[in-house]
N, C-alpha and C. Protein backbone atom coordinates (compact mmCIF):
# COMPACT_ATOMS: atom_id res chain seq x y z
N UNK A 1 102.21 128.74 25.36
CA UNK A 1 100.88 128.17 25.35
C UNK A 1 100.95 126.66 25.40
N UNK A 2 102.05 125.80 25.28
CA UNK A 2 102.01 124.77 25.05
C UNK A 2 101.82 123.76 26.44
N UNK A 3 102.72 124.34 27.29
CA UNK A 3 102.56 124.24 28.63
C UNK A 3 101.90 124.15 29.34
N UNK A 4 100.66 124.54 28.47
CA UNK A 4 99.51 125.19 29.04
C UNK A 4 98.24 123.84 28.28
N UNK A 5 98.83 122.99 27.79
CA UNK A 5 97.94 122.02 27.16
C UNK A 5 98.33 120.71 27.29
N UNK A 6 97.20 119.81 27.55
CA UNK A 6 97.28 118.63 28.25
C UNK A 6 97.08 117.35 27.54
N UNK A 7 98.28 116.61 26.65
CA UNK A 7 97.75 115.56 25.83
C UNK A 7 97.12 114.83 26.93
N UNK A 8 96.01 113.93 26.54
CA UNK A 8 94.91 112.71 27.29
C UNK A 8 94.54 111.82 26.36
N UNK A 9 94.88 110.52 26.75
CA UNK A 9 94.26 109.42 26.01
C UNK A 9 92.84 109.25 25.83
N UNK A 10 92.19 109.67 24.61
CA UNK A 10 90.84 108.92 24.68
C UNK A 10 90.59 107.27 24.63
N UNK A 11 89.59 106.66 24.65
CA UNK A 11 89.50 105.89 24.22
C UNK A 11 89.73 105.77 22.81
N UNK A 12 89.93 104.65 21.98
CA UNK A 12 91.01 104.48 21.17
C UNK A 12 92.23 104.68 20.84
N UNK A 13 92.68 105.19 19.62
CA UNK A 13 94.03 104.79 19.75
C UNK A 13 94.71 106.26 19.60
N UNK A 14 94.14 107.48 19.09
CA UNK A 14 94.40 108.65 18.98
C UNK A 14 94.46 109.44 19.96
N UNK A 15 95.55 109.88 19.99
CA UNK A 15 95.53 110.61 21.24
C UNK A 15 95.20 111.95 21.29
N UNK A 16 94.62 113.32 22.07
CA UNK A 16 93.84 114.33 21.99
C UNK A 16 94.55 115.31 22.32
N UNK A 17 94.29 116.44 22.30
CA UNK A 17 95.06 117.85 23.26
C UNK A 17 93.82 117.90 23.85
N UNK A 18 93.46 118.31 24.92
CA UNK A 18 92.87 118.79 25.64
C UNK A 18 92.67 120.75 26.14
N UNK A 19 92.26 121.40 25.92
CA UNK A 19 92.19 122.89 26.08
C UNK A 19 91.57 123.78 26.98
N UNK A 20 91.20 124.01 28.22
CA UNK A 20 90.19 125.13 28.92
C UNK A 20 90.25 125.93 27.93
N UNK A 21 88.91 126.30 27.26
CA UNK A 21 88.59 127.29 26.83
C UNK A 21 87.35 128.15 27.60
N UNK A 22 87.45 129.48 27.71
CA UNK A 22 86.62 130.20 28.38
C UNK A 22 85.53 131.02 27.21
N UNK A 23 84.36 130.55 27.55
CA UNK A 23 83.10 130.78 27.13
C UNK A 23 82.66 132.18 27.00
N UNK A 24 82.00 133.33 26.56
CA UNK A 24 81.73 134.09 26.56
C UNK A 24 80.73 134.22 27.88
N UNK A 25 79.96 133.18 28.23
CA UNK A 25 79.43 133.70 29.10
C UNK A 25 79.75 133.20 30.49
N UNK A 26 81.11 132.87 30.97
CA UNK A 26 81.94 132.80 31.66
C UNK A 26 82.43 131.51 32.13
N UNK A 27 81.95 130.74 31.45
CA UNK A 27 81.95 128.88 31.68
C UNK A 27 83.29 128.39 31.13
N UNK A 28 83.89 127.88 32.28
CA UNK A 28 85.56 127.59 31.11
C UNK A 28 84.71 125.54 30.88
N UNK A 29 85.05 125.59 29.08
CA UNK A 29 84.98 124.20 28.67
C UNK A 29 85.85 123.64 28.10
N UNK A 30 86.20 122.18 28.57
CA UNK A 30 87.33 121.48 28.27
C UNK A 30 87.26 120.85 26.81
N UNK A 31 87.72 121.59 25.38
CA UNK A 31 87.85 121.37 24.40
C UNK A 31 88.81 120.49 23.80
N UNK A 32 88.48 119.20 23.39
CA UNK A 32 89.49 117.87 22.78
C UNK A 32 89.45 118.34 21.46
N UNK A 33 90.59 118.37 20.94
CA UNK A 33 91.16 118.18 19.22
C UNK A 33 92.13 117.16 19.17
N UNK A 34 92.15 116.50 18.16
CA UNK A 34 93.04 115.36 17.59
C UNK A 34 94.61 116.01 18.08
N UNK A 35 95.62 115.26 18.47
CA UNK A 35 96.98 116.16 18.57
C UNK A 35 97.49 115.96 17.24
N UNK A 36 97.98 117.15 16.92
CA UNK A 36 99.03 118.01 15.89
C UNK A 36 97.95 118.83 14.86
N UNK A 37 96.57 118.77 15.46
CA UNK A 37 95.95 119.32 14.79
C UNK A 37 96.34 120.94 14.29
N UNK A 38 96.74 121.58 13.59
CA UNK A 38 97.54 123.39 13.33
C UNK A 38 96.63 124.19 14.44
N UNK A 39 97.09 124.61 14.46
CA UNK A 39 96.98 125.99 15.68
C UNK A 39 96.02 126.72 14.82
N UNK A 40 95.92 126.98 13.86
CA UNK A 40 95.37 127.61 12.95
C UNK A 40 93.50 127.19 12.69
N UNK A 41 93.58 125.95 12.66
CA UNK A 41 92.59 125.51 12.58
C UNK A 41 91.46 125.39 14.06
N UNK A 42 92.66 124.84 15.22
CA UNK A 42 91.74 125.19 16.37
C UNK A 42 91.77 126.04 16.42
N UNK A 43 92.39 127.44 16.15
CA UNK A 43 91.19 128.76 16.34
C UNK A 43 90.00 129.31 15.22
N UNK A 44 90.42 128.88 14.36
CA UNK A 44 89.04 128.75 13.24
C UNK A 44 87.82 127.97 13.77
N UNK A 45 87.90 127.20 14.15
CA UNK A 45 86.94 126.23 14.95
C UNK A 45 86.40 126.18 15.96
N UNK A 46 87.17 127.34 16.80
CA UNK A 46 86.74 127.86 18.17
C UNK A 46 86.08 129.28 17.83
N UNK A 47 86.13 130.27 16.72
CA UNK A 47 85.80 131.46 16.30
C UNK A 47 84.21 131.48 16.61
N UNK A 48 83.50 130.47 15.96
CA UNK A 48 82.16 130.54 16.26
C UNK A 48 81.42 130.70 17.55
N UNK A 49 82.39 129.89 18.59
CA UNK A 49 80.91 129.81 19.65
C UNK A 49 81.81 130.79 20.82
N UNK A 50 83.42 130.57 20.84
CA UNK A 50 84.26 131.28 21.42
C UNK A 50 84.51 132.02 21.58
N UNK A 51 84.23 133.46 20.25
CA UNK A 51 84.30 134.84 20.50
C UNK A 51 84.07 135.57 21.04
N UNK A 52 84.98 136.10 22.26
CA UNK A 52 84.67 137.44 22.63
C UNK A 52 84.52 138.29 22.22
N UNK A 53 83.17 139.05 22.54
CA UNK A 53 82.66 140.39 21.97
C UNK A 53 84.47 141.35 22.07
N UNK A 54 84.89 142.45 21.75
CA UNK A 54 85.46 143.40 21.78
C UNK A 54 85.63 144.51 22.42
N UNK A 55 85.93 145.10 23.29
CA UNK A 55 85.85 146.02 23.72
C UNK A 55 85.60 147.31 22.90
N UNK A 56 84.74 148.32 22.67
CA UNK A 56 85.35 149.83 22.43
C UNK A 56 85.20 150.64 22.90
N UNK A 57 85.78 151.82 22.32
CA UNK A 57 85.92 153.12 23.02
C UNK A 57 84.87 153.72 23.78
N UNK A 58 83.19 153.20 23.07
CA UNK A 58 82.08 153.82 23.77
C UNK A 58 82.37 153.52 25.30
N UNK A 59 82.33 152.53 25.07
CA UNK A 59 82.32 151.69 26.61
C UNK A 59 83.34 151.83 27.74
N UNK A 60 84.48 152.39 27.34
CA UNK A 60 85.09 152.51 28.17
C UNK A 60 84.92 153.65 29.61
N UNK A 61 85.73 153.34 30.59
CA UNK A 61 85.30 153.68 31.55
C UNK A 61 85.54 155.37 31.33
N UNK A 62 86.56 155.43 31.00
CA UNK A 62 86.79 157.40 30.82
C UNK A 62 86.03 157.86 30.02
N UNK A 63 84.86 157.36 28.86
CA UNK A 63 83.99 157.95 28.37
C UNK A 63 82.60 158.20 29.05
N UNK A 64 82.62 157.70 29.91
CA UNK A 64 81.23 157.76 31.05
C UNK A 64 81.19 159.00 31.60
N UNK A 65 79.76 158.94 30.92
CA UNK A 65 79.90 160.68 31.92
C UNK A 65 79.91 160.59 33.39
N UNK A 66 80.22 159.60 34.08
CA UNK A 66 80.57 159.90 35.41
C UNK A 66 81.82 160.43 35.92
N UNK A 67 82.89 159.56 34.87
CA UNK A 67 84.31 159.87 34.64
C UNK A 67 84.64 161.34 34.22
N UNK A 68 83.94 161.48 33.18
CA UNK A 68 84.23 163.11 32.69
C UNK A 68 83.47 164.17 34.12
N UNK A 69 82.61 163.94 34.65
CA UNK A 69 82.18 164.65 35.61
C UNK A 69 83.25 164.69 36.68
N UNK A 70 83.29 163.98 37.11
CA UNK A 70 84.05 163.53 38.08
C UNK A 70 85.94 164.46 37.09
N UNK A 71 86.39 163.95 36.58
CA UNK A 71 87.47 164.26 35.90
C UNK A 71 87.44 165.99 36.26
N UNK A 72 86.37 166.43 35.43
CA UNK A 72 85.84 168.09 35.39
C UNK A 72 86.07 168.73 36.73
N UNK A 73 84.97 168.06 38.10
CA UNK A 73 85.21 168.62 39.45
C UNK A 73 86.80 168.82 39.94
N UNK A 74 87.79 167.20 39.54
CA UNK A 74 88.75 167.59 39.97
C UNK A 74 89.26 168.54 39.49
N UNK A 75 89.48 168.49 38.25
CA UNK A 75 90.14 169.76 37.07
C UNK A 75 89.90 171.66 37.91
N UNK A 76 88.53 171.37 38.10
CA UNK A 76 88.01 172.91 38.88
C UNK A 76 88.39 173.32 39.51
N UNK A 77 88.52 172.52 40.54
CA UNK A 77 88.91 172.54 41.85
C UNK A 77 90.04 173.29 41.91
N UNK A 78 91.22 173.19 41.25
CA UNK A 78 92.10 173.82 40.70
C UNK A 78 92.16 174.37 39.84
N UNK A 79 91.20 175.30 39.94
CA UNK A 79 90.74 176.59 38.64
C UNK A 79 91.65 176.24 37.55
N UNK A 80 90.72 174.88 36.90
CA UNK A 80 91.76 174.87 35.20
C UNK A 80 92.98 174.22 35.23
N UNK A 81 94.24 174.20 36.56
CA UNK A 81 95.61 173.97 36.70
C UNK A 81 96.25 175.24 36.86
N UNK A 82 94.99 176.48 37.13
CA UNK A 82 96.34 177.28 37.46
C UNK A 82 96.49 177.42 38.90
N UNK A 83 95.71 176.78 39.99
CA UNK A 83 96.39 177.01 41.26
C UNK A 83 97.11 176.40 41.54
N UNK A 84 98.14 176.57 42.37
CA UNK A 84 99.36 175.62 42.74
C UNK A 84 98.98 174.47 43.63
N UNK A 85 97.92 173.78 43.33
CA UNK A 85 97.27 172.74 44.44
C UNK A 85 97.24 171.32 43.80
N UNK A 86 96.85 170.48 44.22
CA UNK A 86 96.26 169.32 43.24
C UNK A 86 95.23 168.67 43.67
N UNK A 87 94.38 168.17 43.16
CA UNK A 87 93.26 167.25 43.88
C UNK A 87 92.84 166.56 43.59
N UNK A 88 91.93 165.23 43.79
CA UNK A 88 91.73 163.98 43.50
C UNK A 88 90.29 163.47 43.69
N UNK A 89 90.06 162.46 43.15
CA UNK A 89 88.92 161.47 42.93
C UNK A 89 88.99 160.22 43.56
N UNK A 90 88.30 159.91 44.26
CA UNK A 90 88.39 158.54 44.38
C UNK A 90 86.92 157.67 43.75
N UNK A 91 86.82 156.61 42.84
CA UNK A 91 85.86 156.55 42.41
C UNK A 91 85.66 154.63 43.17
N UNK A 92 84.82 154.41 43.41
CA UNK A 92 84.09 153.18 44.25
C UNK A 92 82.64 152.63 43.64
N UNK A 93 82.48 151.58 43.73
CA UNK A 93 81.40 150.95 42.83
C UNK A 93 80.47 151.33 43.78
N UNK A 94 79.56 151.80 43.05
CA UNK A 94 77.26 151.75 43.58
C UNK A 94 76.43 150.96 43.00
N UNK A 95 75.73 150.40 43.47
CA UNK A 95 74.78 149.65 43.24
C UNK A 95 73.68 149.90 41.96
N UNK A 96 73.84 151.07 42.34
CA UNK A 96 72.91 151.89 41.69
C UNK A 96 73.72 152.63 40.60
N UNK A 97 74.16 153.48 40.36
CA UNK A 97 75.40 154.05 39.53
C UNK A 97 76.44 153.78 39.15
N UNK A 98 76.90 152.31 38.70
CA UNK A 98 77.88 151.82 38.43
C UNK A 98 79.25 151.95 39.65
N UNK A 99 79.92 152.53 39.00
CA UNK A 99 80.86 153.72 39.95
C UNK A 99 81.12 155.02 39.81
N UNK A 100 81.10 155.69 40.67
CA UNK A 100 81.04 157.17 40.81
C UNK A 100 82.31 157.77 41.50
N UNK A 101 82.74 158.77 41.51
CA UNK A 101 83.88 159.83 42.05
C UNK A 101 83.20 160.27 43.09
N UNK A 102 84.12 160.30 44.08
CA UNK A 102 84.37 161.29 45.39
C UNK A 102 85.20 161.93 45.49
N UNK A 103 84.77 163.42 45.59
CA UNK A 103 85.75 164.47 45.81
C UNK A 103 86.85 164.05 47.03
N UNK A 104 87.82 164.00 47.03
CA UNK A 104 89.20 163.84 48.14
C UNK A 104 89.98 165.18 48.40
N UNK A 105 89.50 166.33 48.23
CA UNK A 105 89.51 167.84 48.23
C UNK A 105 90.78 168.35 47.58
N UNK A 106 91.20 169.58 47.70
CA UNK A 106 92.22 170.24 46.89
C UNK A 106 93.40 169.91 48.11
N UNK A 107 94.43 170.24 47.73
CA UNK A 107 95.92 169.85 48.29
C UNK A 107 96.86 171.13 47.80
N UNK A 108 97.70 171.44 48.78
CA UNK A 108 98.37 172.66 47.77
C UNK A 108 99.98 172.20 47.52
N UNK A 109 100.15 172.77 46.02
CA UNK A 109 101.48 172.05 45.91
C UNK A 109 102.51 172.82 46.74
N UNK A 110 103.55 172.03 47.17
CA UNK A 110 104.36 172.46 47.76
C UNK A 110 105.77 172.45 47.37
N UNK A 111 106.30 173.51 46.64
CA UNK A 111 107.76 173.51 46.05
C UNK A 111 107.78 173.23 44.95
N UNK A 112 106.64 172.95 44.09
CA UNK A 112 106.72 171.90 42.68
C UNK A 112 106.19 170.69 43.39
N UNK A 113 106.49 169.92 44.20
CA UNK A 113 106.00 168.30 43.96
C UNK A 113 104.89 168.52 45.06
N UNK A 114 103.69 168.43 44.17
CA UNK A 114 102.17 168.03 44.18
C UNK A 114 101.92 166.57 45.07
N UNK A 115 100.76 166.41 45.45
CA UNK A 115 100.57 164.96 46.09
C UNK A 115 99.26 165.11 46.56
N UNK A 116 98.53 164.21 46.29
CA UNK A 116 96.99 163.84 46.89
C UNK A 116 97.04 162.79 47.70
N UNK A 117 97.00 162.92 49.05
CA UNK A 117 97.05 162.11 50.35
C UNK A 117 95.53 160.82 50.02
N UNK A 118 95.70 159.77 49.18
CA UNK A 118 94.55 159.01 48.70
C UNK A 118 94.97 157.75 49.71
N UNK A 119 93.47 157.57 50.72
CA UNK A 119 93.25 156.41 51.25
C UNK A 119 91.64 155.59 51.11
N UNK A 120 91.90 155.37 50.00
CA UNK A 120 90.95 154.50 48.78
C UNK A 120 90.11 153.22 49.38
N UNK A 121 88.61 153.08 49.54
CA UNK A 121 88.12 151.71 50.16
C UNK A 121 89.13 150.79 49.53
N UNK A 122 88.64 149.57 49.85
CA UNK A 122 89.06 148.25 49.19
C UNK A 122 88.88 148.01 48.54
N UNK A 123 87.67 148.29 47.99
CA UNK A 123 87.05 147.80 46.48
C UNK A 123 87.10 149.03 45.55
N UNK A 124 88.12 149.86 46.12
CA UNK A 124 87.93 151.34 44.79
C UNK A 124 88.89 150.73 43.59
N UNK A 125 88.25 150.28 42.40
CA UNK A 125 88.72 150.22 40.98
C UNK A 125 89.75 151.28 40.57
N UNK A 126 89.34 152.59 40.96
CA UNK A 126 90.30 153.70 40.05
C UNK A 126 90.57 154.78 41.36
N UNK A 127 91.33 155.62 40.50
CA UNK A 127 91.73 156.98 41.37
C UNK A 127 91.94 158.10 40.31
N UNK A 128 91.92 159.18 40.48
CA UNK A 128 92.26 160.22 39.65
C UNK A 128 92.72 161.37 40.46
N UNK A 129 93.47 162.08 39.88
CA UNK A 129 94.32 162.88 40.42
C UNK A 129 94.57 163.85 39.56
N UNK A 130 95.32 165.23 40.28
CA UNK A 130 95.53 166.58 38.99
C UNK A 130 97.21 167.32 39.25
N UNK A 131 97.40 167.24 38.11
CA UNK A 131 98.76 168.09 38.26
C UNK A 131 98.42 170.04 37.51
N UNK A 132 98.80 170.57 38.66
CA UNK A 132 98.53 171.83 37.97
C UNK A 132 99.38 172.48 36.60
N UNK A 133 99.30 173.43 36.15
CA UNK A 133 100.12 173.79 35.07
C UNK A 133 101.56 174.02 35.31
N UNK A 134 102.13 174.42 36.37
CA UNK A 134 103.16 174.17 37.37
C UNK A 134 104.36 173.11 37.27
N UNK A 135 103.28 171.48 37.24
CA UNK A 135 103.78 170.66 37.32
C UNK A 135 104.30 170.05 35.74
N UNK A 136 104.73 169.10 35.87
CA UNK A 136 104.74 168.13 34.64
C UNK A 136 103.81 167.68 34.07
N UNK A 137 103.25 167.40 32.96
CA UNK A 137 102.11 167.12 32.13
C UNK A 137 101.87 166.14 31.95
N UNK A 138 103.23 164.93 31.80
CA UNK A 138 102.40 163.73 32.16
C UNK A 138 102.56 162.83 33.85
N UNK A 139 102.26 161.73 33.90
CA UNK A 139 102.58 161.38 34.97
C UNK A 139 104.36 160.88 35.72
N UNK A 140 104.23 161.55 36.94
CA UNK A 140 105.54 161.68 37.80
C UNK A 140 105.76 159.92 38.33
N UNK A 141 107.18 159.83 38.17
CA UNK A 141 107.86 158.29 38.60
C UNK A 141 107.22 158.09 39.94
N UNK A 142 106.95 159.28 40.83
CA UNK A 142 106.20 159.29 42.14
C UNK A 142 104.22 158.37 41.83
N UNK A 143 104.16 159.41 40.61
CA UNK A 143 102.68 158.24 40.49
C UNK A 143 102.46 157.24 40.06
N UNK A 144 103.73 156.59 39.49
CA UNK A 144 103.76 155.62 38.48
C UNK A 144 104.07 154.61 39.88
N UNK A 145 105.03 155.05 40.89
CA UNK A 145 105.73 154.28 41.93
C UNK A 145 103.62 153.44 42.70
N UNK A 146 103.71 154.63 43.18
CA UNK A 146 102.33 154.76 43.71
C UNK A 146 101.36 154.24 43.61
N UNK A 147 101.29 153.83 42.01
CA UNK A 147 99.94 153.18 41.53
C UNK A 147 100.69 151.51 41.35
N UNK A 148 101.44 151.39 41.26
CA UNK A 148 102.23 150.22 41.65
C UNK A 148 102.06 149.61 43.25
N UNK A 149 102.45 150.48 43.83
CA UNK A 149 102.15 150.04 45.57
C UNK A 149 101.18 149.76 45.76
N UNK A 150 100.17 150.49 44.99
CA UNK A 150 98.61 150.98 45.87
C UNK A 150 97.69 149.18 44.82
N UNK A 151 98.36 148.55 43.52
CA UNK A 151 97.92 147.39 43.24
C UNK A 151 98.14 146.31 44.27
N UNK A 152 99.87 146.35 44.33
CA UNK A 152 100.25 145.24 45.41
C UNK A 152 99.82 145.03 46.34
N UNK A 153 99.51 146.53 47.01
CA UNK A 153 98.62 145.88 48.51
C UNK A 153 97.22 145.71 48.33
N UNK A 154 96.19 146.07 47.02
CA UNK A 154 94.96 145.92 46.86
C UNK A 154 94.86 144.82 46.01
N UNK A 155 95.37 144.28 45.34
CA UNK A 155 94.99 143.11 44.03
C UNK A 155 95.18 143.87 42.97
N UNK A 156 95.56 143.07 41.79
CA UNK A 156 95.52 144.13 40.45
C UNK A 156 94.93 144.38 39.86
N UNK A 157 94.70 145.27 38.50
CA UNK A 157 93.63 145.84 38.14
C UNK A 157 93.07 146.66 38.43
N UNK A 158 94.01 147.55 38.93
CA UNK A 158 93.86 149.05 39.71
C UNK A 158 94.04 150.02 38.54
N UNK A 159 93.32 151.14 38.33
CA UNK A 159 94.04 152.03 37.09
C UNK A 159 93.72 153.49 38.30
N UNK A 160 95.35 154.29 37.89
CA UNK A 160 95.15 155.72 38.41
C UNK A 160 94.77 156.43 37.16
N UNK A 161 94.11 157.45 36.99
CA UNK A 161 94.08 158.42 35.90
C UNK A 161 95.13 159.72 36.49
N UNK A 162 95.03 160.71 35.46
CA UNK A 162 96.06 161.64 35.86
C UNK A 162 95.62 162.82 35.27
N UNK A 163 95.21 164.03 35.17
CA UNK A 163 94.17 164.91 34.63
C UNK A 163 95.54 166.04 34.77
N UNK A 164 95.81 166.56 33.22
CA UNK A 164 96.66 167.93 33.31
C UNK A 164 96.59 168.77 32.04
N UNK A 165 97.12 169.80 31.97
CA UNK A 165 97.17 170.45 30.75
C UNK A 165 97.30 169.62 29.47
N UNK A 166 97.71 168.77 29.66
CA UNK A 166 98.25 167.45 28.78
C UNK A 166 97.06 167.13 28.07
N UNK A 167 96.49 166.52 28.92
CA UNK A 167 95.47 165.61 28.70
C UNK A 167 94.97 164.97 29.75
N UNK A 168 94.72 163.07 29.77
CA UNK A 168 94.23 162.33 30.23
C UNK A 168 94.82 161.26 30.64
N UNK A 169 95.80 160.91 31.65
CA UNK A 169 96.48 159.52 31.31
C UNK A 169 95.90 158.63 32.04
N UNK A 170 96.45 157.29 32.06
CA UNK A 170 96.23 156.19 32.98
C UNK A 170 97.54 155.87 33.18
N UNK A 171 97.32 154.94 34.13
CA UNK A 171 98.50 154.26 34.94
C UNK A 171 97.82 152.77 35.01
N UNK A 172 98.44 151.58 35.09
CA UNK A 172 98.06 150.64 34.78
C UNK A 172 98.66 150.44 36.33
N UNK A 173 97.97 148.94 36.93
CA UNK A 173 98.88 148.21 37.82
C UNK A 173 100.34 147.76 37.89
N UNK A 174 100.97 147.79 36.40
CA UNK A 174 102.60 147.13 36.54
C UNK A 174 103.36 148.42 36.24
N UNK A 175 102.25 149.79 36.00
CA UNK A 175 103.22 150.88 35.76
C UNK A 175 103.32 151.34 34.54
N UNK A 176 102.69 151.10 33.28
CA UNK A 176 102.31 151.21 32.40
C UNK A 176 101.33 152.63 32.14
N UNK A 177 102.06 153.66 31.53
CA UNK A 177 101.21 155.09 31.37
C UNK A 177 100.75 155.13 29.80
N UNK A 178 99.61 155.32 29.65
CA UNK A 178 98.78 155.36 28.38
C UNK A 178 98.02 156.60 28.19
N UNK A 179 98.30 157.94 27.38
CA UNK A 179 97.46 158.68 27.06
C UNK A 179 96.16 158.38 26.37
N UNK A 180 95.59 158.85 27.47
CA UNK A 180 93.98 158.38 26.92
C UNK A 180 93.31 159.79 25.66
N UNK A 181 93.57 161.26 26.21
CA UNK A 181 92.94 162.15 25.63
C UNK A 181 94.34 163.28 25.58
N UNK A 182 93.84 163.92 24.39
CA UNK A 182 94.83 165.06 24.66
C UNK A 182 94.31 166.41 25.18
N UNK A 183 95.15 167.41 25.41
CA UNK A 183 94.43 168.71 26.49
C UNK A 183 93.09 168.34 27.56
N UNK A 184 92.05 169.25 27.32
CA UNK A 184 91.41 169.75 28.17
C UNK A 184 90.25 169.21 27.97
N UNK A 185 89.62 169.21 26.74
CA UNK A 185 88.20 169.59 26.09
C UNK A 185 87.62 168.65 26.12
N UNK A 186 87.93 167.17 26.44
CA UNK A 186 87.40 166.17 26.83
C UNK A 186 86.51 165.64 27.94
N UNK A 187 86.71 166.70 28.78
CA UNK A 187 85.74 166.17 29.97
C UNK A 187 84.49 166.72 29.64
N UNK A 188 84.03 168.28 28.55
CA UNK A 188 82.71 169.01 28.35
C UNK A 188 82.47 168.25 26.99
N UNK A 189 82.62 167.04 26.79
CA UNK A 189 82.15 166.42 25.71
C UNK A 189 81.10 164.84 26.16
């Protein structure tokens, strides 16, 4: 962080740190404190007007019932995980509906290794995908590879989901898998 901060002479004789701080309501402002002031104190002092709200769980995107809908169709599609197929979501922002899922149809697995042929707009945020009961439960080095590629050539901030007997995962842009839910029962909630 230090690297990241710019002593500047004010007028007089004290000299300042200088800080971009980013505003809650998206304004970055250039914040002066005395230098050697504790670290401690400029964030006590920034707490008031600086705080970002928090994220939670309501809000998140897999609790939307668009997500669970969407999640559900794919899940079906493959009666539950027991057909040997897999199938996918592609979800894209609306104007009107935030973002929503598009069916990308069923796929049948072949030999064990599953695959949803996904060619995603430009601006698609997420993807979701299904491994049948067949397969592995959480996500394959193949989707982890995948959702890696599919950031680099789109920008990051891509998340795949992964829908199986398991549960719920994500895939982050650097490859990062996070169980979101466990089993099934999450999408009729």
């Amino acid at each position: 962080m230090a690297d990241k901060i710019n002593a500047t002479q004010f007028t007089g004789a004290n000299k300042h740190v200088v800080l971009p701080v980013v505003h809650p309501s998206g304004e970055v402002h250039d914040i002066a404190f005395p230098e050697g002031t504790p670290l401690q104190e400029v964030h006590s002092a920034l707490l008031d007007q600086y705080a970002h709200p928090q994220p939670d769980a309501a809000g998140a995107f897999e609790n939307s019932s668009a997500f669970k809908q969407a999640a559900s169709r794919a899940w079906k599609l493959i009666d539950n995980g027991k057909k040997h197929a897999e199938s996918g979501e592609v979800f894209v922002p609306s104007s009107n509906k935030g973002v929503h899922g598009l069916s990308v149809g069923v796929y049948p697995d072949e030999g064990g290794k599953g695959g949803v042929p996904f060619n995603p707009p430009a601006d698609s945020p997420y993807l979701l995908h299904t491994h049948n009961n067949s397969l592995q439960g959480d996500p394959s080095k193949g989707d982890i590879e995948n959702t890696k590629k599919w950031n680099q050539k789109r920008g990051m901030g891509r998340t795949m989901y992964m829908v199986s007997r398991d549960g719920l995962y994500s895939i982050d842009g650097t490859g990062v898998v996070t169980k979101v839910f466990s089993g099934t029962d999450w999408m009729n909630k």
